[in-house]
C-alpha atoms as a PDB file:
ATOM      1  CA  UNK A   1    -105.353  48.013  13.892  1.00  0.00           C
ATOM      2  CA  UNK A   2    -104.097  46.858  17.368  1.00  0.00           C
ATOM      3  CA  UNK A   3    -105.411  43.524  18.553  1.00  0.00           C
ATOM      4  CA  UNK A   4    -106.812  45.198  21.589  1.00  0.00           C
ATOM      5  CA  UNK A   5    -108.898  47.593  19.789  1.00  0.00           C
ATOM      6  CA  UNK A   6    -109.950  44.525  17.557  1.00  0.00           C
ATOM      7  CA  UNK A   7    -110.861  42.808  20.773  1.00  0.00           C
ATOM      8  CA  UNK A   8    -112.965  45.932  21.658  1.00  0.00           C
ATOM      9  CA  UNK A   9    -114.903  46.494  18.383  1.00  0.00           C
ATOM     10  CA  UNK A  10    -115.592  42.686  18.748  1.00  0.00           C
ATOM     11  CA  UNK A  11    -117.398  43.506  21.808  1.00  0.00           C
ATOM     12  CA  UNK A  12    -119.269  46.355  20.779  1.00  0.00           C
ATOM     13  CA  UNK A  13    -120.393  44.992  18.027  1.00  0.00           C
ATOM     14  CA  UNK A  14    -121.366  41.555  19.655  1.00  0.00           C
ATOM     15  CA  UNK A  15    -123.455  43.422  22.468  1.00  0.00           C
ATOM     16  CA  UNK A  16    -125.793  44.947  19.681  1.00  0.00           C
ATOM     17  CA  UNK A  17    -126.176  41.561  18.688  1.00  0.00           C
ATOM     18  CA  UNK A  18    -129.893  39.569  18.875  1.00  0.00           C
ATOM     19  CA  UNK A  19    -129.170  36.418  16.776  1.00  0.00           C
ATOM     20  CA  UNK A  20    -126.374  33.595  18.033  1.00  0.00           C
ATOM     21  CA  UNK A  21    -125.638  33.228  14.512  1.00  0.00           C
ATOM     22  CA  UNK A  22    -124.065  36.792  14.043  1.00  0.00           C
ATOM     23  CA  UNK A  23    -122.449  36.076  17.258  1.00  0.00           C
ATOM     24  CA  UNK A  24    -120.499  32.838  16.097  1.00  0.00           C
ATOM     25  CA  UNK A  25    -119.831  34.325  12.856  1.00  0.00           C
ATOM     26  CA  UNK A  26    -118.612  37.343  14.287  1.00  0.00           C
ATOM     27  CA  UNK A  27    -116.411  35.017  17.034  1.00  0.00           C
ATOM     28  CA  UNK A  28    -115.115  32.844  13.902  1.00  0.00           C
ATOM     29  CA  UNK A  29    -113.821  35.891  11.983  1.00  0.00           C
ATOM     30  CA  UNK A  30    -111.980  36.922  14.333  1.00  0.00           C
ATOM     31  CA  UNK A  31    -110.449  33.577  15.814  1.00  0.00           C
ATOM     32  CA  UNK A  32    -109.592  32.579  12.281  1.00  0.00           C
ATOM     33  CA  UNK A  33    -107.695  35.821  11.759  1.00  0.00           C
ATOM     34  CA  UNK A  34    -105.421  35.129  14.747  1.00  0.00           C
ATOM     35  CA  UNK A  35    -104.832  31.262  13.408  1.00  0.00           C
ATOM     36  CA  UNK A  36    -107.186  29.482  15.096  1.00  0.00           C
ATOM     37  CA  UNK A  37    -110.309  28.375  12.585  1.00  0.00           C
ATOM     38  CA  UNK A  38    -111.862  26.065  14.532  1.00  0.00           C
ATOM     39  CA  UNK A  39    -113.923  26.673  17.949  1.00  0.00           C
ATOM     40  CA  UNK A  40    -116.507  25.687  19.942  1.00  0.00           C
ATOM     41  CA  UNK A  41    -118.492  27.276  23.242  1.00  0.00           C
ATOM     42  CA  UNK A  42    -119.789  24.735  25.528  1.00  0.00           C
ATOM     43  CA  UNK A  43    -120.280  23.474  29.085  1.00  0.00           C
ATOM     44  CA  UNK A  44    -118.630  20.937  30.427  1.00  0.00           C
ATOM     45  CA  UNK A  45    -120.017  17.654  31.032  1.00  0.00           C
ATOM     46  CA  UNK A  46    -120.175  16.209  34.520  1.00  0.00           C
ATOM     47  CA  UNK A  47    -118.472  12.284  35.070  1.00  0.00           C
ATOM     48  CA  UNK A  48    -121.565  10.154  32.688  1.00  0.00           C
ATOM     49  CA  UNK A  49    -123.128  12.908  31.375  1.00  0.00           C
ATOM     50  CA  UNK A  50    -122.804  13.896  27.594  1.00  0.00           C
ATOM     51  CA  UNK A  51    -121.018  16.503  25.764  1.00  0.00           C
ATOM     52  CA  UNK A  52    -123.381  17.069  22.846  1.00  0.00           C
ATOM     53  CA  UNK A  53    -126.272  18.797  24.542  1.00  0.00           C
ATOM     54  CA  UNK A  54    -123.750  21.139  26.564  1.00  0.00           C
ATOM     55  CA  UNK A  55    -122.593  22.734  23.039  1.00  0.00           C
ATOM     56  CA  UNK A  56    -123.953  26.233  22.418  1.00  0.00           C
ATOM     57  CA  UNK A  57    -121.579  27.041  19.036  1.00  0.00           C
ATOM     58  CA  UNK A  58    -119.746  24.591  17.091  1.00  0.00           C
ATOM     59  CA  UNK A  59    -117.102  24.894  14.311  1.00  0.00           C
ATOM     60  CA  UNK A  60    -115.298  21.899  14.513  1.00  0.00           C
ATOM     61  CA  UNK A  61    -115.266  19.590  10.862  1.00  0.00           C
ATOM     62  CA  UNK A  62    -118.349  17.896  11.203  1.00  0.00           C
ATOM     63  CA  UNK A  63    -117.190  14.605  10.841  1.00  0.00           C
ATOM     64  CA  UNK A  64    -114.160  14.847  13.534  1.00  0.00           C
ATOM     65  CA  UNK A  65    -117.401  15.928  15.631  1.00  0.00           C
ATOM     66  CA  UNK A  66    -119.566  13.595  15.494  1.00  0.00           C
ATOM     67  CA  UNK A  67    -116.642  11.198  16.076  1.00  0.00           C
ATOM     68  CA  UNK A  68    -115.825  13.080  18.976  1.00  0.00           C
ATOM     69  CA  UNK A  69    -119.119  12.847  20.032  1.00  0.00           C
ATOM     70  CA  UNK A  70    -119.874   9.196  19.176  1.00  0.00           C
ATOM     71  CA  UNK A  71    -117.098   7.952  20.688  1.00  0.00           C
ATOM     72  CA  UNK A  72    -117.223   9.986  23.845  1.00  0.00           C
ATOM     73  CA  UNK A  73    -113.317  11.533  23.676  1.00  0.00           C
ATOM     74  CA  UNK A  74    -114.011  13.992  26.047  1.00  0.00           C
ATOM     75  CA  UNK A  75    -113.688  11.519  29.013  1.00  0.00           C
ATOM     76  CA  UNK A  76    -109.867  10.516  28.057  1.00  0.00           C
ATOM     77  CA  UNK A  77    -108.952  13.724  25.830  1.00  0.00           C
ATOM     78  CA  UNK A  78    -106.190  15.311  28.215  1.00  0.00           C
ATOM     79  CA  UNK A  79    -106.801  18.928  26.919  1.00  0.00           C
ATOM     80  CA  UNK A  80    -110.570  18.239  27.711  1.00  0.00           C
ATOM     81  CA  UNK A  81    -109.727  17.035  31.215  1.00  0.00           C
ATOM     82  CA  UNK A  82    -107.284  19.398  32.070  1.00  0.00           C
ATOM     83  CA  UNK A  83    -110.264  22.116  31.297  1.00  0.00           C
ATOM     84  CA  UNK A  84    -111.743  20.650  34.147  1.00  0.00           C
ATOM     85  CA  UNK A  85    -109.170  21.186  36.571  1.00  0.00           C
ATOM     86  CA  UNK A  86    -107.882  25.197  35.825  1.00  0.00           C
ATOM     87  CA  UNK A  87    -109.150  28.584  35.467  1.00  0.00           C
ATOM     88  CA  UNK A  88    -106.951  29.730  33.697  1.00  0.00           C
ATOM     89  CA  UNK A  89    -106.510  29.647  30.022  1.00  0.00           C
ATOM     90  CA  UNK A  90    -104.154  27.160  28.524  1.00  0.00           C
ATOM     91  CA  UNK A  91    -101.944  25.878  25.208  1.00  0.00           C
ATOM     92  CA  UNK A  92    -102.521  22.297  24.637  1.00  0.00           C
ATOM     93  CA  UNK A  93     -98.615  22.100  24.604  1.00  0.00           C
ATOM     94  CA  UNK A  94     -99.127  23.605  28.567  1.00  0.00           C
ATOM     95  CA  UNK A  95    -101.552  20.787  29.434  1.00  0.00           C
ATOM     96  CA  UNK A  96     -99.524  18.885  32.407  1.00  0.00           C
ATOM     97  CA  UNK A  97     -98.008  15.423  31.211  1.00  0.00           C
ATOM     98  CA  UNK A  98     -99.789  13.001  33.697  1.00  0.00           C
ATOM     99  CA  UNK A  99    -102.586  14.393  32.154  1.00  0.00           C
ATOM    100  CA  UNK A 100    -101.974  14.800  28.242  1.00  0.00           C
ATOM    101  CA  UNK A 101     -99.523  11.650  28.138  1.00  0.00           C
ATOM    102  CA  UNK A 102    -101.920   8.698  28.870  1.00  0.00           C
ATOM    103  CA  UNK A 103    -101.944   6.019  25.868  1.00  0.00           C
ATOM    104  CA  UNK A 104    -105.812   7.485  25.154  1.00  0.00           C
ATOM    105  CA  UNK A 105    -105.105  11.156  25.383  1.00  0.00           C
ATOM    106  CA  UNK A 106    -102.091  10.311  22.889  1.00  0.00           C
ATOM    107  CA  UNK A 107    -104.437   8.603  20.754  1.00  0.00           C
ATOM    108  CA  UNK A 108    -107.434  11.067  20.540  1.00  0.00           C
ATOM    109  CA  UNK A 109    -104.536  13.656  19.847  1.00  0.00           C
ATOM    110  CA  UNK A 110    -103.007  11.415  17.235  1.00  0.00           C
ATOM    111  CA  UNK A 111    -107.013  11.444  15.758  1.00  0.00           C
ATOM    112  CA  UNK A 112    -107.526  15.119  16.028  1.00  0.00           C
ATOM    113  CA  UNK A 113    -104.074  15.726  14.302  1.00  0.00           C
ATOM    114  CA  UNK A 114    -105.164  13.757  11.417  1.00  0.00           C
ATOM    115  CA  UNK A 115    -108.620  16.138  11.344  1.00  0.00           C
ATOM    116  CA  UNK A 116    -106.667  18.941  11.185  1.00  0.00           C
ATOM    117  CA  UNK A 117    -106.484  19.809  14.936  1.00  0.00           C
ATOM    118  CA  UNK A 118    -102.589  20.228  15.592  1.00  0.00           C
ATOM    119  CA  UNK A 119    -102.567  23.273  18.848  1.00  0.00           C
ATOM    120  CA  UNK A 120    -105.322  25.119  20.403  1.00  0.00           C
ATOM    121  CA  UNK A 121    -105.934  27.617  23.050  1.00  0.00           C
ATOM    122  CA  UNK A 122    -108.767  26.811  25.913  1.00  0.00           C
ATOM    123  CA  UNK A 123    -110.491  29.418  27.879  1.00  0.00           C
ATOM    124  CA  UNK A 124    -112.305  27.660  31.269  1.00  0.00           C
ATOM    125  CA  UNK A 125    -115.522  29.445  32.804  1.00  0.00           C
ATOM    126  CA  UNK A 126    -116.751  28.864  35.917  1.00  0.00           C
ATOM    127  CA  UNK A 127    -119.143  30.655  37.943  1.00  0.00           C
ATOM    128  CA  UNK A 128    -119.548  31.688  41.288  1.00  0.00           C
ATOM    129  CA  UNK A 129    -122.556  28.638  41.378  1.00  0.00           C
ATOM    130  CA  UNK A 130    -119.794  26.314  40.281  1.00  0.00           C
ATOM    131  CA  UNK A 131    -121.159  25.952  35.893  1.00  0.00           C
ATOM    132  CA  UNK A 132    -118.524  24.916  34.036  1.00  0.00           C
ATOM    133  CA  UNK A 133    -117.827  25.662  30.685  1.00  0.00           C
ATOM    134  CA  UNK A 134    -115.347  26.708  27.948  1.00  0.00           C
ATOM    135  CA  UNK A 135    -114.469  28.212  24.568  1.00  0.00           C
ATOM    136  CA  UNK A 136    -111.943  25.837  22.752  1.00  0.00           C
ATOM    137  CA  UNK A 137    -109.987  27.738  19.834  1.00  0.00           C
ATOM    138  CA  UNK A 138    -107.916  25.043  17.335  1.00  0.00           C
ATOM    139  CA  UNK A 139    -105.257  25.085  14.683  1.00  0.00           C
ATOM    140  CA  UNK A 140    -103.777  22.999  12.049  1.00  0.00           C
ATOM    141  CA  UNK A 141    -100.724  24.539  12.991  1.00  0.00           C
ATOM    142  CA  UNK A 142     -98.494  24.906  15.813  1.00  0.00           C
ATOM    143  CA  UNK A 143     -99.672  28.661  17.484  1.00  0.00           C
ATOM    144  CA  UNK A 144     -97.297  31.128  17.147  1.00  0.00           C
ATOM    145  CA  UNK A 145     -99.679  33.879  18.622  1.00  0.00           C
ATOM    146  CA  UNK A 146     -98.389  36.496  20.844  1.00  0.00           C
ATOM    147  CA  UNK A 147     -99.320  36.792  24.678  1.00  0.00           C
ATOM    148  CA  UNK A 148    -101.418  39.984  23.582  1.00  0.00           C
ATOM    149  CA  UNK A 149    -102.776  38.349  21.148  1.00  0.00           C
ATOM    150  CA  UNK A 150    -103.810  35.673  23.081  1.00  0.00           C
ATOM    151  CA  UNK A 151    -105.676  37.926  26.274  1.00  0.00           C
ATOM    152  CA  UNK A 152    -107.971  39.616  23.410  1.00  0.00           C
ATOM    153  CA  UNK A 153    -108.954  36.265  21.835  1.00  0.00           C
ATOM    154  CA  UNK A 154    -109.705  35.331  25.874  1.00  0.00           C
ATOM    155  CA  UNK A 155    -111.921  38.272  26.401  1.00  0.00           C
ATOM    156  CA  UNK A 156    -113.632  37.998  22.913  1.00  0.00           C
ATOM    157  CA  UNK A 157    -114.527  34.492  24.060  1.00  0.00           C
ATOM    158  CA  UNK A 158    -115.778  34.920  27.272  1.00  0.00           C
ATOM    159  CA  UNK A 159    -117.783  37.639  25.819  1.00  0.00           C
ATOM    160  CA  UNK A 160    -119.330  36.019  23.024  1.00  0.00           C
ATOM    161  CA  UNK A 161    -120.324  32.653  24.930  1.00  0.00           C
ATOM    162  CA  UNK A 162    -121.909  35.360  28.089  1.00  0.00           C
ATOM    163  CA  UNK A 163    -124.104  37.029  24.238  1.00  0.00           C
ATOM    164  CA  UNK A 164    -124.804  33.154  23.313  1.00  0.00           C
ATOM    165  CA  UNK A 165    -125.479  32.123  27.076  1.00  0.00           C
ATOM    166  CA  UNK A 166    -127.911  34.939  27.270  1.00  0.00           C
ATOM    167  CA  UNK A 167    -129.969  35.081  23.617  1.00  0.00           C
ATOM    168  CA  UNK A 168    -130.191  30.543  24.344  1.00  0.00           C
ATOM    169  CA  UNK A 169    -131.211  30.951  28.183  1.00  0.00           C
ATOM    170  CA  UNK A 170    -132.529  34.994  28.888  1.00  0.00           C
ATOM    171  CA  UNK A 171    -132.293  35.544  32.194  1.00  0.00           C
ATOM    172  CA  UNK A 172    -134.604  37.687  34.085  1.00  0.00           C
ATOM    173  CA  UNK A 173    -133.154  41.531  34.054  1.00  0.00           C
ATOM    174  CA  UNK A 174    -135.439  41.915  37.329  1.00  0.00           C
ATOM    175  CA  UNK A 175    -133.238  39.275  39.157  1.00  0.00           C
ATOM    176  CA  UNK A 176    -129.702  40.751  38.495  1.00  0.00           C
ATOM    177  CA  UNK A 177    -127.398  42.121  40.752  1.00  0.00           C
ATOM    178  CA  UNK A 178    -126.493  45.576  39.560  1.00  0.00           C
ATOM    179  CA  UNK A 179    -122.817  46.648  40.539  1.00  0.00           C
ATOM    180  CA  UNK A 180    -122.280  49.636  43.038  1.00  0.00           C
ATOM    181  CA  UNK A 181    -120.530  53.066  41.654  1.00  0.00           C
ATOM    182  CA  UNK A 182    -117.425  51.731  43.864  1.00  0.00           C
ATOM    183  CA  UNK A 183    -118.009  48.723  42.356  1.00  0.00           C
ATOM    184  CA  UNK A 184    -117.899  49.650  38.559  1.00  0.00           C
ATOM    185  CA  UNK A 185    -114.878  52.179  39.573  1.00  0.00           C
ATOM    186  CA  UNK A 186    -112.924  49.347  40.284  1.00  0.00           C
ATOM    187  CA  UNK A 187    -113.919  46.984  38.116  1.00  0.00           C
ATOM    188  CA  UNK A 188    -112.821  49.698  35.383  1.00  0.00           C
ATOM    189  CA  UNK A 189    -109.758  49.773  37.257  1.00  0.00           C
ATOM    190  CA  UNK A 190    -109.258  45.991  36.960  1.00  0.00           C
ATOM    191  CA  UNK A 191    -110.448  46.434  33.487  1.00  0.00           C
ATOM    192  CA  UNK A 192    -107.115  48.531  33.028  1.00  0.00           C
ATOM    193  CA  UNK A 193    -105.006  45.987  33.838  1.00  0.00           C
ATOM    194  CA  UNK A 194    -104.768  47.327  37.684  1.00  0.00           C
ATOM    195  CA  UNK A 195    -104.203  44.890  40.239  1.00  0.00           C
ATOM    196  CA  UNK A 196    -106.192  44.880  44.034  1.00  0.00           C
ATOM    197  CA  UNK A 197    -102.910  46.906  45.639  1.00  0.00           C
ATOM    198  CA  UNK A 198    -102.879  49.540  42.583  1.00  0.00           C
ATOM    199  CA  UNK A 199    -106.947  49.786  43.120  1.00  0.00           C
ATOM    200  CA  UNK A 200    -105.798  50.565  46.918  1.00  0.00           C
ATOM    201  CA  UNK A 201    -103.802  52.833  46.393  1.00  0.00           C
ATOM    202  CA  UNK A 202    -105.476  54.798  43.525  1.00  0.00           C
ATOM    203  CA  UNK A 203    -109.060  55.197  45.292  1.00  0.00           C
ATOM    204  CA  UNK A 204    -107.122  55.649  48.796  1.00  0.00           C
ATOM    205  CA  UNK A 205    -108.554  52.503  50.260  1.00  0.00           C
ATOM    206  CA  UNK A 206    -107.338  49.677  51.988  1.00  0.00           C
ATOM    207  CA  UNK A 207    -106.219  46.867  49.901  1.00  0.00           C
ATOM    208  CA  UNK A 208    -108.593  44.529  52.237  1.00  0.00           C
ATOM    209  CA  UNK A 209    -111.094  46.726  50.828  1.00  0.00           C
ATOM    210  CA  UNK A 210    -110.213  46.831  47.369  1.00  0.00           C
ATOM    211  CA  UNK A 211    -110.147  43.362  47.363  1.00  0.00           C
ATOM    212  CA  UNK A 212    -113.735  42.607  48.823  1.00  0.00           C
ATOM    213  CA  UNK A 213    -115.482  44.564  46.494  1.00  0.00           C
ATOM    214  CA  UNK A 214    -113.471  42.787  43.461  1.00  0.00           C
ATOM    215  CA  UNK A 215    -114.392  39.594  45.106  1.00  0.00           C
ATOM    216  CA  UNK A 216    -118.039  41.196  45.420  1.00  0.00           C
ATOM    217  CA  UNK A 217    -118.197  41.896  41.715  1.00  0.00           C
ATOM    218  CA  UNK A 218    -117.163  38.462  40.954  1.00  0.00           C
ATOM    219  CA  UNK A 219    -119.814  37.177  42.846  1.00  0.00           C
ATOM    220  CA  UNK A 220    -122.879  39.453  41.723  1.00  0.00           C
ATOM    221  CA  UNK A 221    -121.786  38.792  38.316  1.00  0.00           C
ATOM    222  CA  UNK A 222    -121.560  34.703  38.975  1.00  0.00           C
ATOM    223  CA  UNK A 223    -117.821  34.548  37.609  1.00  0.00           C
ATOM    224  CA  UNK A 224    -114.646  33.266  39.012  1.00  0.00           C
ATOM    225  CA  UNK A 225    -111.856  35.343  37.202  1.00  0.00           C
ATOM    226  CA  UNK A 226    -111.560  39.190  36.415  1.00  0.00           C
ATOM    227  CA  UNK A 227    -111.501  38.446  32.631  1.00  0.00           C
ATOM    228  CA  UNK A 228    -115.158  36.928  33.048  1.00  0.00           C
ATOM    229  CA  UNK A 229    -115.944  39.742  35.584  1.00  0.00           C
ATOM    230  CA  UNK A 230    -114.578  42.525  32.771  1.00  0.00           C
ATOM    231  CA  UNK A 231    -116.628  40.759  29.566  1.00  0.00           C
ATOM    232  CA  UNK A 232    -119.285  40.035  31.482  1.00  0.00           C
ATOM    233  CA  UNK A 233    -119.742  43.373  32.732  1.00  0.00           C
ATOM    234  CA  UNK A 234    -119.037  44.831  29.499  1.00  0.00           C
ATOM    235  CA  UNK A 235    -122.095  42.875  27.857  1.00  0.00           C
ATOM    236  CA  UNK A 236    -124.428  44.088  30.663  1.00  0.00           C
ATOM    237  CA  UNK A 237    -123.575  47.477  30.466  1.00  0.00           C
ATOM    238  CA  UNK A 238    -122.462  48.107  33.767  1.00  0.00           C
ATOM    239  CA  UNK A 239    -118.866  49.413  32.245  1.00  0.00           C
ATOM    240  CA  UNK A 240    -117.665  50.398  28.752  1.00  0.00           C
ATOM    241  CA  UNK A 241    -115.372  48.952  26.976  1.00  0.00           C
END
C-alpha cells in the first residue's frame, strides 16, 4: 500500500474515532511501522511553566519520562528548544548547532541515547492565537525514512493530536468558523499539493486573491501552516480526504 493512502486510511479511521485511546494506538501503529516507536503529543511549555500537564499522549519508556520530567530537560534539550522557534517540521540531526551543541543539550542527548532515543522527527503546531504544541516521533536508530514518508507521518500527526485536542477539550460546534465553497475549493487545491499561483491560475483568480482566502482558512481554522489547515479540515469535515 502507498504511504499516502496509509496516511489517508489513518485519517478516516481516526475521525470515526470517540476514545483518545484508539487514537494513540492507532497513531503508534503507524509511527512504529515507519521506524519511529516512540511519540508523544503535547503543548509546549512557556519559560517556568511545566511540561507534564501540557502532555495529551505519551509513549516514551516510562522511566526516561519521568526523568525527563523530574529533571526538567525540556528547558536545555536543543531539539525541545528548537521546537519553539520553527514551524516547520524537523530531524534532530537538522536542529541548528548553537542550539543542539550546548554542553546540556549534548548531555540530555547523551541520556536519551542511552534510553533508546537515537533520531526523531518533530512536527511544531501553532495556531493562529499563538498555542504551541507538537508531536515528537523517536527512534533507536538513525531515520532512514523517505521525504514521502515523512509528509504522511506529518499529516497523521497533526491529525491525530487536532482528534485528541478535541475528545480532551470539545469545543463548541456553535462557535466554529465554517469555510466558504471558495474556501474549501482551494483548500482542496492546497490539499493537492497546489501552491497560491497554481490556485490562481486554476480558479482564474488573482494570486492576491488566492492567497487571502488561504490565509483566511488558516485563520478560521486557528492554524499557521497548510498541513494543519489540510488535517484540520479533514477532521471537521469541511473537505475529504
Amino acid at each position: 500500500m502507498h504511504i499516502e493512502q496509509r496516511a489517508f486510511d489513518f485519517i478516516d479511521k481516526t475521525r470515526r474515532l470517540r476514545d483518545p485511546k484508539a487514537v494513540f494506538e492507532g497513531l503508534q501503529a503507524e509511527s512504529n511501522a515507519l521506524g519511529f516507536p516512540h511519540f508523544m503529543i503535547t503543548g509546549l511549555p512557556l519559560p517556568m511553566e511545566e511540561l507534564a500537564p501540557l502532555v495529551m499522549l505519551n509513549a516514551w519508556p516510562e522511566e526516561w519520562y519521568a526523568r525527563y520530567i523530574a529533571r526538567n530537560y525540556f528547558a536545555i534539550d536543543g531539539v525541545a528548544q528548537w521546537s519553539l522557534r520553527t514551524t516547520q517540521p524537523f530531524l534532530w540531526r537538522d536542529v541548528p548547532p548553537d542550539v543542539s551543541d550546548t554542553k546540556a543539550a549534548r548531555d540530555v542527548m547523551g541520556e536519551a541515547a542511552a534510553s533508546g532515543f537515537v533520531d526523531g522527527y518533530v512536527v511544531p503546531m501553532y495556531s493562529a492565537r499563538h498555542w504551541q504544541s507538537a508531536v515528537a516521533f523517536a527512534s533507536s536508530n538513525v531515520s532512514d525514512v523517505s521525504e514521502r514518508e515523512l509528509a504522511a507521518l506529518q499529516i497523521m500527526g497533526i491529525f491525530a493530536a487536532g482528534a485528541v485536542r478535541e475528545l480532551i477539550e470539545p469545543s463548541e460546534l456553535s462557535s466554529r468558523k465554517r469555510l466558504s465553497p471558495r474556501e474549501r475549493e482551494c483548500l482542496s487545491w492546497a490539499a493537492a499539493g497546489k501552491s497560491s499561483w497554481d490556485i490562481s491560475k486554476i480558479l482564474g483568480i488573482s494570486h492576491h486573491t488566492a492567497r487571502q482566502y488561504l490565509s483566511d482558512i488558516r485563520r478560521k481554522l486557528d492554524v499557521k501552516t497548510m498541513a494543519q489547515a489540510v488535517a484540520e479540515s479533514i477532521r471537521r469535515g469541511e473537505i475529504r480526504p
